[in-house]
PDB file of N, CA and C in Angstrom:
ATOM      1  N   UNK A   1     -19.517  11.753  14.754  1.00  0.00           N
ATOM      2  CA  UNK A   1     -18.539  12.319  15.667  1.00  0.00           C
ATOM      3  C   UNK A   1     -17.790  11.203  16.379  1.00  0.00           C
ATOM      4  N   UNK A   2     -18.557  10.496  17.184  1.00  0.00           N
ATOM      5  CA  UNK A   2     -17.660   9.426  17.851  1.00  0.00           C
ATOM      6  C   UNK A   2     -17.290   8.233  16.537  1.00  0.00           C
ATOM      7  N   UNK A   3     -17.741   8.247  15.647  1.00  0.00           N
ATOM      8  CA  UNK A   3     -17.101   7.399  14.656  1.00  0.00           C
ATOM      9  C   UNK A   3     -15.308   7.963  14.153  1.00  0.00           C
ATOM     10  N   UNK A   4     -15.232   9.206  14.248  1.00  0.00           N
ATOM     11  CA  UNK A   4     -13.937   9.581  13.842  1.00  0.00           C
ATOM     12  C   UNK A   4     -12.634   9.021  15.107  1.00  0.00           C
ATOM     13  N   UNK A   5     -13.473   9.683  16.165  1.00  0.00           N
ATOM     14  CA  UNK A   5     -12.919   9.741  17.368  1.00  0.00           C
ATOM     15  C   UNK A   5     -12.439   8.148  17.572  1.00  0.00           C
ATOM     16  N   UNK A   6     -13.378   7.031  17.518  1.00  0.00           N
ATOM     17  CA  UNK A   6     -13.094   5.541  17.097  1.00  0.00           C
ATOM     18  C   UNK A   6     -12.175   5.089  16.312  1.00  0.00           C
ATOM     19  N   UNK A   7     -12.030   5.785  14.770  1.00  0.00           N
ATOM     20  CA  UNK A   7     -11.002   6.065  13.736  1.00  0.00           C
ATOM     21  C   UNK A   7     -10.087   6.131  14.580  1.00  0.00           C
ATOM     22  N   UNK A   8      -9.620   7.514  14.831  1.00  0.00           N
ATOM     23  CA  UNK A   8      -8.564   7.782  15.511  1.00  0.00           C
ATOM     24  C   UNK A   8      -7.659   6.716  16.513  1.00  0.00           C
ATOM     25  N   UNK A   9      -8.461   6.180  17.123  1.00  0.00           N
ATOM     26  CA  UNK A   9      -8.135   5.423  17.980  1.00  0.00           C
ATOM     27  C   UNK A   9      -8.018   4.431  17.981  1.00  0.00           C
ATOM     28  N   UNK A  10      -8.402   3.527  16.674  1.00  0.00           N
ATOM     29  CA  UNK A  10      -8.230   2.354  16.501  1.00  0.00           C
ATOM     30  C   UNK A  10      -6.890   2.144  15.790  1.00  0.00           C
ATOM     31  N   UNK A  11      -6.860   3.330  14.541  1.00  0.00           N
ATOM     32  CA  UNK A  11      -5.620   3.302  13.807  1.00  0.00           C
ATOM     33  C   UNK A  11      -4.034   3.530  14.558  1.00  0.00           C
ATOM     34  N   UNK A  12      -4.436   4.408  15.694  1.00  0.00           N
ATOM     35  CA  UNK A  12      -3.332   4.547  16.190  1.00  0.00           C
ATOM     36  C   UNK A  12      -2.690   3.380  17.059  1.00  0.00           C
ATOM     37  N   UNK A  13      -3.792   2.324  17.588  1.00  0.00           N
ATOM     38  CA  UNK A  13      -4.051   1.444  18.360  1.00  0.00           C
ATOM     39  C   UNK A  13      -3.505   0.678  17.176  1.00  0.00           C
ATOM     40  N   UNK A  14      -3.522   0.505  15.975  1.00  0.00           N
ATOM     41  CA  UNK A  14      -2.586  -0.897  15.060  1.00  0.00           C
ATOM     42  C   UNK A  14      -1.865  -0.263  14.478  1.00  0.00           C
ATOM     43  N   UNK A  15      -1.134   1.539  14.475  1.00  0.00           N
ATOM     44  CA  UNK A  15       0.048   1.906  14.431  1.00  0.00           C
ATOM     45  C   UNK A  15       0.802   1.444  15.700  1.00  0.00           C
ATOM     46  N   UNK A  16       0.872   1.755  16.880  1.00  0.00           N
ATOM     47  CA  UNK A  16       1.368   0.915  17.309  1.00  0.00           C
ATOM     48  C   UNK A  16       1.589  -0.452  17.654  1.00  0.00           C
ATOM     49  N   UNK A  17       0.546  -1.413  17.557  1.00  0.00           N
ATOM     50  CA  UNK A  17       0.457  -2.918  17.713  1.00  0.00           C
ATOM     51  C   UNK A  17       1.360  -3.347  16.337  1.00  0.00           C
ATOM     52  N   UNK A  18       1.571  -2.389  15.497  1.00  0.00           N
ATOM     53  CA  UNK A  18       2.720  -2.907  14.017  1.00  0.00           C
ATOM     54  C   UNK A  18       4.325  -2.613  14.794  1.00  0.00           C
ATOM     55  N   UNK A  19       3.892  -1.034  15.090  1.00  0.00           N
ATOM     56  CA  UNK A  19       5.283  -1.029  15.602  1.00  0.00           C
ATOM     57  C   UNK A  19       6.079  -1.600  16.475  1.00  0.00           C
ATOM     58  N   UNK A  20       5.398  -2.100  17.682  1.00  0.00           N
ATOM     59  CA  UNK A  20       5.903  -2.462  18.614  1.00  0.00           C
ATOM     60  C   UNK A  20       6.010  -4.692  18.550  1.00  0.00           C
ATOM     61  N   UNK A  21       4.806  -5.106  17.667  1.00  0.00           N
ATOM     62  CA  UNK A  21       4.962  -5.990  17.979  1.00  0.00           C
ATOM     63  C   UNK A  21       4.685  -7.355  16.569  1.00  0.00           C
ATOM     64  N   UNK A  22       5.084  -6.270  15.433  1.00  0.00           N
ATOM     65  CA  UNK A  22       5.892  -7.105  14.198  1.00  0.00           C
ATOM     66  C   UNK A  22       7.529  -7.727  14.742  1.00  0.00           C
ATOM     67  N   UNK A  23       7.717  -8.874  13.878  1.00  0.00           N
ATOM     68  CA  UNK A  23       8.908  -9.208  14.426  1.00  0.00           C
ATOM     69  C   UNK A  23      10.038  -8.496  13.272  1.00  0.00           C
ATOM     70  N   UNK A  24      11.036  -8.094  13.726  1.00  0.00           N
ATOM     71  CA  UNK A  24      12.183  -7.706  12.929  1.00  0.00           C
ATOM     72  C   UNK A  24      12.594  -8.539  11.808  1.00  0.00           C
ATOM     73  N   UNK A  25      12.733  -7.957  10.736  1.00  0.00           N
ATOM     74  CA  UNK A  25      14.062  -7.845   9.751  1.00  0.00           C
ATOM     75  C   UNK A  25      14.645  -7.553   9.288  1.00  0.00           C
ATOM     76  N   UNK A  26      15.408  -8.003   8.399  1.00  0.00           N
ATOM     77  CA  UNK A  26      16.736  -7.216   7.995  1.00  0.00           C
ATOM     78  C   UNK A  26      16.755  -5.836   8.049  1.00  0.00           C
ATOM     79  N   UNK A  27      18.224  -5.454   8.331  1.00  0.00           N
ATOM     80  CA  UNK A  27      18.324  -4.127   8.130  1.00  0.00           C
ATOM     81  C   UNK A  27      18.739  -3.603   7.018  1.00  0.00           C
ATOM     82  N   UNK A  28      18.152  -1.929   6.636  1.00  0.00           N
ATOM     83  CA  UNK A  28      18.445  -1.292   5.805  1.00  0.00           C
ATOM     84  C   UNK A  28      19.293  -0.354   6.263  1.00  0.00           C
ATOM     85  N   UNK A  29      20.454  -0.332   5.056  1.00  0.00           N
ATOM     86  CA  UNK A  29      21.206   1.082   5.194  1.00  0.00           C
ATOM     87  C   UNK A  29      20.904   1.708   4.562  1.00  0.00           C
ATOM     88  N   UNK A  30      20.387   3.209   5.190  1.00  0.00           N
ATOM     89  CA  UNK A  30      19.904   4.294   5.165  1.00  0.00           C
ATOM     90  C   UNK A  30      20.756   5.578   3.870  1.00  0.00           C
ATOM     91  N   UNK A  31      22.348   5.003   4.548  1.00  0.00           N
ATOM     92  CA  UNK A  31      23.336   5.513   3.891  1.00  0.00           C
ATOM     93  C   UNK A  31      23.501   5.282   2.028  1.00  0.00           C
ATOM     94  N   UNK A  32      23.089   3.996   2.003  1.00  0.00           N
ATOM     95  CA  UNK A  32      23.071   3.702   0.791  1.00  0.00           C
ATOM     96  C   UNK A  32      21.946   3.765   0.064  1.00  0.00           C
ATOM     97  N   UNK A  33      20.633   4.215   0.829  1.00  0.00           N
ATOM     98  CA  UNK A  33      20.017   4.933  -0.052  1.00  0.00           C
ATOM     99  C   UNK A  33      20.127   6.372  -0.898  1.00  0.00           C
ATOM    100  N   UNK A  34      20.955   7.323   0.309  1.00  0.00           N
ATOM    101  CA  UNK A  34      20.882   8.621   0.315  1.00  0.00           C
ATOM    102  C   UNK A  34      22.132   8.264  -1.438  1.00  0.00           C
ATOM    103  N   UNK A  35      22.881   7.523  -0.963  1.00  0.00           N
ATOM    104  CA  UNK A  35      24.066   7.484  -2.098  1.00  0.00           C
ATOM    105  C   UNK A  35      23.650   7.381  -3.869  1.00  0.00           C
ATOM    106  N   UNK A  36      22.539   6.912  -3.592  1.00  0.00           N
ATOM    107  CA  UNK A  36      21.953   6.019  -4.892  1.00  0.00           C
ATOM    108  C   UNK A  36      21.541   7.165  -5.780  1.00  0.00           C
ATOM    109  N   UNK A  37      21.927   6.919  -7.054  1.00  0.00           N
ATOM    110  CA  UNK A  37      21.638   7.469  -8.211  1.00  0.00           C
ATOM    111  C   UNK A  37      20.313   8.074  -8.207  1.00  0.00           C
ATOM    112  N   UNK A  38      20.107   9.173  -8.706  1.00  0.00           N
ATOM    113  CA  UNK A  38      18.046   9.336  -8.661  1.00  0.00           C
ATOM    114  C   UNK A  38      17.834   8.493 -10.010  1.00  0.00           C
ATOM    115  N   UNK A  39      16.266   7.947  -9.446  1.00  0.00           N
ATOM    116  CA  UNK A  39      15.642   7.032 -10.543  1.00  0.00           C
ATOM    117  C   UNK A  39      15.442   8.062 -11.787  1.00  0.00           C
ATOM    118  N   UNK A  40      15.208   6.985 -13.593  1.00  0.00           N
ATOM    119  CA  UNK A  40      14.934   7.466 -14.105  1.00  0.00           C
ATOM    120  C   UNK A  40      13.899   7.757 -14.289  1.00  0.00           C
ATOM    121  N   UNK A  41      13.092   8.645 -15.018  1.00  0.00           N
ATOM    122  CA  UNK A  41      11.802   9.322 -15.077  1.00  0.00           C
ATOM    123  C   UNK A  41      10.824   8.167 -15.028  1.00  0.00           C
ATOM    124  N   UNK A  42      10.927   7.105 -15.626  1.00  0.00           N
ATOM    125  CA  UNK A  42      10.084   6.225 -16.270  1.00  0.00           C
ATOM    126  C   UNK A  42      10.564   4.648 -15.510  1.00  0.00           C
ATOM    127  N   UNK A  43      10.902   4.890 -14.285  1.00  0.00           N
ATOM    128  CA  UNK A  43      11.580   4.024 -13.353  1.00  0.00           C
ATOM    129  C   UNK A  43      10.202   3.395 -12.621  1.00  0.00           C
ATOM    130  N   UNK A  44       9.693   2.486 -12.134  1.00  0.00           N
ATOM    131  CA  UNK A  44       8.970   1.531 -11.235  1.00  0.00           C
ATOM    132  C   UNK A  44       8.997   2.159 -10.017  1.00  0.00           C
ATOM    133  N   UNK A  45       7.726   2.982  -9.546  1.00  0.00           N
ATOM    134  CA  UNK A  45       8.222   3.256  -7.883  1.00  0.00           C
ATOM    135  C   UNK A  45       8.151   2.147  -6.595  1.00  0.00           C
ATOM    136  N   UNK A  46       9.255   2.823  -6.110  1.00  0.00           N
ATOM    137  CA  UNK A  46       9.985   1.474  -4.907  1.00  0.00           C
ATOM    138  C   UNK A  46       8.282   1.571  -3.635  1.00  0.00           C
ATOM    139  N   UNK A  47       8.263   0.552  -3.334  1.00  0.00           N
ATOM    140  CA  UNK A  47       7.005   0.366  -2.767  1.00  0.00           C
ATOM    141  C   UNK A  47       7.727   0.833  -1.296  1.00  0.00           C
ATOM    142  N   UNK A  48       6.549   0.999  -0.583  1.00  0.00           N
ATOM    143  CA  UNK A  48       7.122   1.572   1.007  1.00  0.00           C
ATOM    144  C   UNK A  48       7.975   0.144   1.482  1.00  0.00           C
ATOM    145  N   UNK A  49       8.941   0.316   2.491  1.00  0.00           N
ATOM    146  CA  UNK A  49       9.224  -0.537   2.875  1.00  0.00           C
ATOM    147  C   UNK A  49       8.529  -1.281   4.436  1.00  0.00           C
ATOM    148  N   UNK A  50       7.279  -0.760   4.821  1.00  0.00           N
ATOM    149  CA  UNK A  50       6.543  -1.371   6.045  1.00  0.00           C
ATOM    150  C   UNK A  50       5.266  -0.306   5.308  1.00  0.00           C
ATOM    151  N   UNK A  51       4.432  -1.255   4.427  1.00  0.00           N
ATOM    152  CA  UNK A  51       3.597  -0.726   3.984  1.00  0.00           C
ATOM    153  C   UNK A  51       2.070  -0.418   4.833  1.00  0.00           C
ATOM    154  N   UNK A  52       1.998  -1.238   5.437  1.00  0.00           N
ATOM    155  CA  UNK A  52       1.118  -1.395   6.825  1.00  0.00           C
ATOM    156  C   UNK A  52       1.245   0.059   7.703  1.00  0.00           C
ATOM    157  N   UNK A  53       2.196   0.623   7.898  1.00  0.00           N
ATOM    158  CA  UNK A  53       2.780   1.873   8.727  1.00  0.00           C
ATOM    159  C   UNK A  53       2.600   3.113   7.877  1.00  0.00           C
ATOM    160  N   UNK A  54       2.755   2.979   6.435  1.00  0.00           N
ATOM    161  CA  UNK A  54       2.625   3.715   5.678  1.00  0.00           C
ATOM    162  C   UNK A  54       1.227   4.425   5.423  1.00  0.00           C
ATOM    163  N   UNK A  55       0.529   3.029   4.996  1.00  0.00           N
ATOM    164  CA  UNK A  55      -0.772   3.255   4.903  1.00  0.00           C
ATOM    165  C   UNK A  55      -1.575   3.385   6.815  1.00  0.00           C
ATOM    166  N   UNK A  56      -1.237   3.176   7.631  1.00  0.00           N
ATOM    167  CA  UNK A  56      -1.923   4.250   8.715  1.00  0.00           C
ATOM    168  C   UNK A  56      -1.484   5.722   9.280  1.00  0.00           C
ATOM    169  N   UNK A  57      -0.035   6.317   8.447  1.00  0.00           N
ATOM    170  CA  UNK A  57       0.146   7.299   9.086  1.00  0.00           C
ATOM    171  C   UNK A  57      -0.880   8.107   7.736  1.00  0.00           C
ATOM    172  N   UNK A  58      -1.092   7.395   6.544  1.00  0.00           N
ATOM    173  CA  UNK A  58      -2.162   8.237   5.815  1.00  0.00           C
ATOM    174  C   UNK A  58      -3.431   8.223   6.230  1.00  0.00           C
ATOM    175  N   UNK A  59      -3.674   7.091   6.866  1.00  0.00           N
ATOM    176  CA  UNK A  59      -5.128   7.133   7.386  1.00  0.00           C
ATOM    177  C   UNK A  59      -5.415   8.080   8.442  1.00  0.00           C
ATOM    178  N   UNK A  60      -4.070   8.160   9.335  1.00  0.00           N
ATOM    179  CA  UNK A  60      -3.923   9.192  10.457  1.00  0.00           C
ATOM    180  C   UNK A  60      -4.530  10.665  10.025  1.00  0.00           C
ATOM    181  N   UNK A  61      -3.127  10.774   9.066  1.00  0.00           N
ATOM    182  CA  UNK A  61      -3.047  12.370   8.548  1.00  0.00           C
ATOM    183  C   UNK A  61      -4.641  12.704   8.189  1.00  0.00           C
ATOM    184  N   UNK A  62      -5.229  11.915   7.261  1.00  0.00           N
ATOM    185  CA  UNK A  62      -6.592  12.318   6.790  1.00  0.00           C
ATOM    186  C   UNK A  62      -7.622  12.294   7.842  1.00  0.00           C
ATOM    187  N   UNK A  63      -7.566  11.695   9.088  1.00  0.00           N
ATOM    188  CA  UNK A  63      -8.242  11.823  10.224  1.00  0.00           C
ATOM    189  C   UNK A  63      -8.503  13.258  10.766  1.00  0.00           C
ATOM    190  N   UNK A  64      -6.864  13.519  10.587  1.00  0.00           N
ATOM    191  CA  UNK A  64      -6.224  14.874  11.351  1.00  0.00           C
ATOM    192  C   UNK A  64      -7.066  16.149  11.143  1.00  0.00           C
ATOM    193  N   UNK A  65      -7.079  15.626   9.665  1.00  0.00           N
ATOM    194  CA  UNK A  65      -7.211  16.622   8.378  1.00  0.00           C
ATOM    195  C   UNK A  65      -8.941  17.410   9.016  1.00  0.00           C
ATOM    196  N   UNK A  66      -9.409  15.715   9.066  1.00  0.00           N
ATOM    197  CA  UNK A  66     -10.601  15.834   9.060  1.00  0.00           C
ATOM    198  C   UNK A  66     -11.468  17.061  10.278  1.00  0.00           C
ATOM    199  N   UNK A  67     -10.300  16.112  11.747  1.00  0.00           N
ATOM    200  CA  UNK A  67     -10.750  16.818  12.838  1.00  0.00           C
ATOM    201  C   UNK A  67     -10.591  18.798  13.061  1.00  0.00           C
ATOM    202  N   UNK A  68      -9.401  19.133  12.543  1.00  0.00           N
ATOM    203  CA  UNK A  68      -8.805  20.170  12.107  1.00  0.00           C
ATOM    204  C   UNK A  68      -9.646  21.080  11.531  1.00  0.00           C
ATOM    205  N   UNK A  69     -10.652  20.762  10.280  1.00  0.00           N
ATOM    206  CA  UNK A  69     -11.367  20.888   9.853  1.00  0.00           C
ATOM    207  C   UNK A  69     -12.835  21.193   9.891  1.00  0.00           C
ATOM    208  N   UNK A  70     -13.146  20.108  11.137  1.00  0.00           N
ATOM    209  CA  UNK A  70     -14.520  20.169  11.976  1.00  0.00           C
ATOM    210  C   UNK A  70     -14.610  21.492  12.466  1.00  0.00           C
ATOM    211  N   UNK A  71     -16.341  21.714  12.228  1.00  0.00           N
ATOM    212  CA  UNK A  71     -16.527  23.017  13.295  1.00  0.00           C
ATOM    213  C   UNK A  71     -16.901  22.796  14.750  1.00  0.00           C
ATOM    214  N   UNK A  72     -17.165  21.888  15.047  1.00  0.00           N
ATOM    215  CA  UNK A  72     -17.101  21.306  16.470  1.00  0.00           C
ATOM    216  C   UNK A  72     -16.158  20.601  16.995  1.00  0.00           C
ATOM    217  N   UNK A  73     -16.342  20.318  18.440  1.00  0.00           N
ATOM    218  CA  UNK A  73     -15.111  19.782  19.133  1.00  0.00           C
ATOM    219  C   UNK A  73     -15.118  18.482  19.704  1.00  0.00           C
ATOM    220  N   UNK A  74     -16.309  17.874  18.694  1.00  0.00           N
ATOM    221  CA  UNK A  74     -16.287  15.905  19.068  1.00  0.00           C
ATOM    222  C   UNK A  74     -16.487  16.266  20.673  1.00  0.00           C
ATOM    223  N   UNK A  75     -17.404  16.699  21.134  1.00  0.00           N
ATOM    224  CA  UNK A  75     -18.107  16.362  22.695  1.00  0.00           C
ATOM    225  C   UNK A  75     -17.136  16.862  23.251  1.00  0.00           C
ATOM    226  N   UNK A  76     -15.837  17.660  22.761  1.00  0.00           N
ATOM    227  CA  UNK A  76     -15.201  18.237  24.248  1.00  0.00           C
ATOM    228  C   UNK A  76     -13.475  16.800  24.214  1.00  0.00           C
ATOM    229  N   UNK A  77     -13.454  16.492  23.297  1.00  0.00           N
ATOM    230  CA  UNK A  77     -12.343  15.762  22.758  1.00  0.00           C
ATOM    231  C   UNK A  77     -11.658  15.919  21.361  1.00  0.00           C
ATOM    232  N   UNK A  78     -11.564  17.209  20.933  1.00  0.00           N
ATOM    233  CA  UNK A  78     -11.337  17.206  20.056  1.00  0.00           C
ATOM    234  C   UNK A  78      -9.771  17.593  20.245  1.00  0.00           C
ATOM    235  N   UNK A  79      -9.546  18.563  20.765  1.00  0.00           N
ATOM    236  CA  UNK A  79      -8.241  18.573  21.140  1.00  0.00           C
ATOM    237  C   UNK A  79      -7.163  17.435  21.669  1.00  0.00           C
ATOM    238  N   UNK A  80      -7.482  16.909  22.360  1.00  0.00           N
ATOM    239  CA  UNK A  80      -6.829  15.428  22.872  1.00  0.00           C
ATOM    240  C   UNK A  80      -6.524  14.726  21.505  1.00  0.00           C
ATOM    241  N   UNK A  81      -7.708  14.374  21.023  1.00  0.00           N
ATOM    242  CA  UNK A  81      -8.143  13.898  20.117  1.00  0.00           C
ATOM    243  C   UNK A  81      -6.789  13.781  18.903  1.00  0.00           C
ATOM    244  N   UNK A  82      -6.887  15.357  18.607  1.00  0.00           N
ATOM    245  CA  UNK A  82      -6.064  15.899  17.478  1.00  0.00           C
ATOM    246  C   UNK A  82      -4.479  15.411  17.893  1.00  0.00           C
ATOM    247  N   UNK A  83      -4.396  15.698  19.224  1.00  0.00           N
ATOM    248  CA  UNK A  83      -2.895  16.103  20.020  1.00  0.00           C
ATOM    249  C   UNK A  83      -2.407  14.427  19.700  1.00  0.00           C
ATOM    250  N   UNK A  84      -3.279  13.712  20.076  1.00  0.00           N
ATOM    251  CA  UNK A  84      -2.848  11.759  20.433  1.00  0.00           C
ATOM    252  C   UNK A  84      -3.028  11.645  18.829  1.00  0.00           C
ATOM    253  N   UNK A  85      -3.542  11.977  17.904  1.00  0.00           N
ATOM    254  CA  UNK A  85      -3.002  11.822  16.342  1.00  0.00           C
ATOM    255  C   UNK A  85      -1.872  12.010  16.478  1.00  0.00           C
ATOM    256  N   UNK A  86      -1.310  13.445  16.307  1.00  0.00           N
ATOM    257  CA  UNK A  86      -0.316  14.059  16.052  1.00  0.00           C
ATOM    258  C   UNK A  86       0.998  13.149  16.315  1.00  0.00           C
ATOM    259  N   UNK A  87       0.826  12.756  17.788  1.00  0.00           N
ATOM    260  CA  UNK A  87       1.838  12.257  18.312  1.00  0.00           C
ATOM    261  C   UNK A  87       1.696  10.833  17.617  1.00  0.00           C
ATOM    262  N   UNK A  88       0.815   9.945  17.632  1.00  0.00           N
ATOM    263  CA  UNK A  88       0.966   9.046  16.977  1.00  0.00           C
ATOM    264  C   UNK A  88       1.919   8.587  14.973  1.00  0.00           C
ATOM    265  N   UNK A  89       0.995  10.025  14.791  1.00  0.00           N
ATOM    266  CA  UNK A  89       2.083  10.370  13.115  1.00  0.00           C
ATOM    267  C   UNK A  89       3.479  10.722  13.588  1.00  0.00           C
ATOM    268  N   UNK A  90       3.720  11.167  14.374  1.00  0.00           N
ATOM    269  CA  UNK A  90       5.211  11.341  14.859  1.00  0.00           C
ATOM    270  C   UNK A  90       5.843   9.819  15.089  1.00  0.00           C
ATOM    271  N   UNK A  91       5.252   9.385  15.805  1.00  0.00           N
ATOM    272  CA  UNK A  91       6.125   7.757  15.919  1.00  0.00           C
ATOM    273  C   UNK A  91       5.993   6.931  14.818  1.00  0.00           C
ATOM    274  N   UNK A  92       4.873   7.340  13.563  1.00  0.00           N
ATOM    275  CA  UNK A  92       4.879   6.002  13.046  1.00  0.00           C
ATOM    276  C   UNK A  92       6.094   6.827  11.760  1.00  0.00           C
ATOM    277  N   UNK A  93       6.107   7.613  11.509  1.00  0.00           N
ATOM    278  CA  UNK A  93       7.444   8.696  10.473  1.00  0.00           C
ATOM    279  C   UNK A  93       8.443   8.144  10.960  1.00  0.00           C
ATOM    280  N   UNK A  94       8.735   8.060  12.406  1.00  0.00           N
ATOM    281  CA  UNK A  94      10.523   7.803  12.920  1.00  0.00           C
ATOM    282  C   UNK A  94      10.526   6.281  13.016  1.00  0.00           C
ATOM    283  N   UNK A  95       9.186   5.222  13.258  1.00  0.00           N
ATOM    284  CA  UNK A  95       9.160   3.944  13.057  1.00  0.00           C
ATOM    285  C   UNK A  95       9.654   3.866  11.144  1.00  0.00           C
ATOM    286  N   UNK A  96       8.753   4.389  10.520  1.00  0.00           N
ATOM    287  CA  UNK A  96       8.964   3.896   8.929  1.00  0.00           C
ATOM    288  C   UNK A  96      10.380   4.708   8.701  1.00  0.00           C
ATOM    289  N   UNK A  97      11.266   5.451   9.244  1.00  0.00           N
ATOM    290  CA  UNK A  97      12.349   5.820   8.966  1.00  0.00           C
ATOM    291  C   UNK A  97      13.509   5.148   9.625  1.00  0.00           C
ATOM    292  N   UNK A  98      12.642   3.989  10.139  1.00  0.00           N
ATOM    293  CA  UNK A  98      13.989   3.372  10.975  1.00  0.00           C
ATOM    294  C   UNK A  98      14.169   2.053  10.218  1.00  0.00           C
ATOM    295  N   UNK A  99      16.056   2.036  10.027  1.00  0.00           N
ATOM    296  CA  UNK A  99      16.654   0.844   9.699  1.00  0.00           C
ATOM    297  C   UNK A  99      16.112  -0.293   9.717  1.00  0.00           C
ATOM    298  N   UNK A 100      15.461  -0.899  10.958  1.00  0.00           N
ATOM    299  CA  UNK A 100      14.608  -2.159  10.825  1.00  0.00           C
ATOM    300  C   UNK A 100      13.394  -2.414   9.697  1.00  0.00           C
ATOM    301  N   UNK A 101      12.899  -1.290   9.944  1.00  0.00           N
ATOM    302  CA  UNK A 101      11.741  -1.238   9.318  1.00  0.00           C
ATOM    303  C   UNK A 101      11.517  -2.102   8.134  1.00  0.00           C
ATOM    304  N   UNK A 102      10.708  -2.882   8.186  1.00  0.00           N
ATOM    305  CA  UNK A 102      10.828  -4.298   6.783  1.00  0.00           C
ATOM    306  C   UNK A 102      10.006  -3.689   5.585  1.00  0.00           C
TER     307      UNK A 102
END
């Protein structure tokens, strides 16, 4: 129980320590993705572009999954718990959807 709850809190704890305190680069236009041809079937998939962010909003989600799931309420934190995920997958989606994002 408190091992998830730890999970939770650590990942969200280096979702944000990526977001807030990687240094910037280049920017992407967004626009010229939307423009771009769709790949062909047998095309190389494009790797995330802040793969670090990527791979904790999955670690998040499967946390989520997990707590969601539980028949107990982690000592009376499960709700918090769930809520400070949630919000955390919310910032790291609009972080990996943002222009900077390397």
């Amino acid at each position: 129980m408190k091992t998830i709850i730890t999970l939770t809190v650590a990942l969200a704890a280096l979702g944000f320590a990526i977001l807030f305190g990687a240094p910037k680069a280049q920017t992407f236009n967004s626009s010229a993705a939307i423009a771009a041809p769709a790949p062909v079937p047998m095309a190389v998939p494009v790797p995330a572009r802040c793969p670090n962010i990527h791979e904790a909003i999955r670690a998040l989600e499967s946390a989520e999954r997990d707590m969601h799931e539980a028949r107990h309420n982690f000592c009376g934190h499960k709700r918090e718990a769930m809520e400070a995920t949630h919000r955390a997958i919310e910032h790291l989606r609009a972080a990996e959807a943002c222009d900077s994002c390397r």
